[in-house]
Protein backbone atom coordinates (compact mmCIF):
# COMPACT_ATOMS: atom_id res chain seq x y z
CA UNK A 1 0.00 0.00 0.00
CA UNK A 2 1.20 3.58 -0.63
CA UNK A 3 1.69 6.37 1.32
CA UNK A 4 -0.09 9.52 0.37
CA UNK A 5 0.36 13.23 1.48
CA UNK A 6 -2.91 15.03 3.02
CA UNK A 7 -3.92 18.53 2.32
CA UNK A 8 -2.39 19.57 5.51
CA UNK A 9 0.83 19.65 3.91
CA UNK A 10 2.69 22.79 3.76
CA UNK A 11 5.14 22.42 1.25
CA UNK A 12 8.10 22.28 3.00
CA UNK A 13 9.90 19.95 1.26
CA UNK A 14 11.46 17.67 3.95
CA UNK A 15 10.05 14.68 2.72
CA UNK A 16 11.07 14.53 -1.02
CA UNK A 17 14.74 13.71 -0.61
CA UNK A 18 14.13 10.96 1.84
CA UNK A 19 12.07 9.08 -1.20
CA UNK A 20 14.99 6.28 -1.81
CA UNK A 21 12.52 5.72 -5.20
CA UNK A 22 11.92 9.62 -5.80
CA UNK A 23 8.42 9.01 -6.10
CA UNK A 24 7.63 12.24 -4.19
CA UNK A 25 7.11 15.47 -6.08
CA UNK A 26 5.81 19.07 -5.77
CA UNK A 27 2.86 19.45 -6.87
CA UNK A 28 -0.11 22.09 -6.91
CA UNK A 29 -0.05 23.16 -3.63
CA UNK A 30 1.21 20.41 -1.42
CA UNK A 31 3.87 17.75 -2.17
CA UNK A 32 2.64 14.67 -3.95
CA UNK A 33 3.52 10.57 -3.81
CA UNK A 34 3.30 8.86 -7.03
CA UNK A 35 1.95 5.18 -5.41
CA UNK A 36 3.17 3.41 -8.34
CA UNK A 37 6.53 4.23 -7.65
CA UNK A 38 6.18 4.17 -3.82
CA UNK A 39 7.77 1.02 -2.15
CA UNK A 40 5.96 1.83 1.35
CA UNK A 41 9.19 2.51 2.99
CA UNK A 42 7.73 5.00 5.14
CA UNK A 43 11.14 7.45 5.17
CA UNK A 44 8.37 10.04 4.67
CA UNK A 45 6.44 9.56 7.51
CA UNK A 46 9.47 10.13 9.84
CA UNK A 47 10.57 13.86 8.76
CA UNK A 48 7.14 15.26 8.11
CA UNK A 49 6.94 17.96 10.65
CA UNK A 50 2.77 18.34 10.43
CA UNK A 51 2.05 14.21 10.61
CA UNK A 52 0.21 14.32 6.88
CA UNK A 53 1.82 11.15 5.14
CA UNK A 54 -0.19 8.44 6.07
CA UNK A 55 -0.98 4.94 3.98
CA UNK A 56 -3.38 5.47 1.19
């Protein structure tokens, strides 16, 4: 299962070079997690300072 980012996110960026798969990007608004390229590693969830990444 994927992770996904909620709309709580506030674009910080902290969680995009902790992708080992760079399947985070920026999108419109908020960062964004690709969940065919996410392996469910959950680096993401660790450095999010708002708690927003959760499994899809």
């Amino acid at each position: 299962m994927a992770y996904e980012i909620a709309e709580g996110c506030i674009s910080c960026g902290a969680c995009e070079p902790e992708c080992p798969v760079d399947a985070i990007s920026e999108g419109d608004g908020k960062y964004e997690i690709d969940p065919d390229t996410c392996i469910d590693c959950a680096a993401c969830v660790e450095v999010c300072p708002v708690d927003v990444i959760s499994p899809a």
